[in-house]
Protein backbone atom coordinates (compact mmCIF):
# COMPACT_ATOMS: atom_id res chain seq x y z
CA UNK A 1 0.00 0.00 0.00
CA UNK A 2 1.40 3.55 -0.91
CA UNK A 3 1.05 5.96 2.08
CA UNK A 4 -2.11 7.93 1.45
CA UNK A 5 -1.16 11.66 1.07
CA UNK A 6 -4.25 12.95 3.47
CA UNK A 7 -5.55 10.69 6.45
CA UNK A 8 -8.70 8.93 5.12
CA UNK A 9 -10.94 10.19 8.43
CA UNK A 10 -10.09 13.85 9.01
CA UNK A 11 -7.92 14.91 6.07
CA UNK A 12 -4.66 15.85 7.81
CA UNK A 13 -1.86 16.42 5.27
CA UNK A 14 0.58 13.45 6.43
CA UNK A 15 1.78 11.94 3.35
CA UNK A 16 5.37 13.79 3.77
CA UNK A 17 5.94 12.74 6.96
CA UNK A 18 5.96 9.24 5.97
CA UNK A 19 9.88 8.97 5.34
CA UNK A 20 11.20 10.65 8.61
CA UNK A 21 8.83 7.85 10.53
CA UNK A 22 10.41 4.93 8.56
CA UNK A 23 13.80 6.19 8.98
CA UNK A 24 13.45 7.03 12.52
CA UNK A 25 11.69 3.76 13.54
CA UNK A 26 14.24 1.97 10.86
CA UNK A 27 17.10 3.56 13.37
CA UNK A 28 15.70 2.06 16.12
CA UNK A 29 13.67 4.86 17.86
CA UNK A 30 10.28 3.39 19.08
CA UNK A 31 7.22 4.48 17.16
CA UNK A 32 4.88 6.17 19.72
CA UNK A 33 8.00 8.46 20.43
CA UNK A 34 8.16 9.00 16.54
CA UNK A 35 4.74 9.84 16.06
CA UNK A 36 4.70 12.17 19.23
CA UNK A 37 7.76 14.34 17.44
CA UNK A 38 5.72 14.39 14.52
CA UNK A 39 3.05 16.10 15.55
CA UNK A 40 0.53 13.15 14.48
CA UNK A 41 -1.77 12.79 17.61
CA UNK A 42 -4.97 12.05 16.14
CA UNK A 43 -5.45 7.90 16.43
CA UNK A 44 -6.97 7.78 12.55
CA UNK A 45 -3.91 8.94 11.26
CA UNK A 46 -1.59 7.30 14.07
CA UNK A 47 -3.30 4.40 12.42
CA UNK A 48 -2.61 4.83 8.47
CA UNK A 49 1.93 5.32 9.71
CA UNK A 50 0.98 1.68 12.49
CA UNK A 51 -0.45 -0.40 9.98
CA UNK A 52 1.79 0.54 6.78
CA UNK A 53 3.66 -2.57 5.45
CA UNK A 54 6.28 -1.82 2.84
CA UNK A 55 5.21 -4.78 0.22
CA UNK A 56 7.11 -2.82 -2.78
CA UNK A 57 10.52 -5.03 -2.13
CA UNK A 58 8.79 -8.07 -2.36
CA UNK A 59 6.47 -7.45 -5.40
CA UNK A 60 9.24 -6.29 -7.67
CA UNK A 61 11.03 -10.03 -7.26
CA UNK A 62 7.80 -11.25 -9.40
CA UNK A 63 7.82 -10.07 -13.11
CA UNK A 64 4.82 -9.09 -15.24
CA UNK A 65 4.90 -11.48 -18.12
């Protein structure tokens, strides 16, 4: 899934804060501490940054024929 540029509920912009989060969290900072730097404190859009999987590594092994 591509992170949605607005959050689907109340339409906060948080599209472009998508990359900071993975690279924190990727560093090793924990998540709730990420999200609280980053300003996201509604739980709709804490939701859309929880529950993103990065598939896009594992689809492009498969080719299109």
């Amino acid at each position: 899934m591509i992170i949605p540029v607005r959050c689907f509920s109340c339409g906060k912009p948080v599209g472009h804060l998508w990359e900071e989060y993975k690279k924190r969290v990727a560093d090793g900072e924990k998540p709730k501490k990420v999200l609280d730097e980053l300003g996201i404190e509604r739980y709709c859009c804490r939701a859309i940054f929880l529950g993103q999987e990065d598939y896009i590594e594992l689809i492009n092994k498969f080719k299109k024929s």
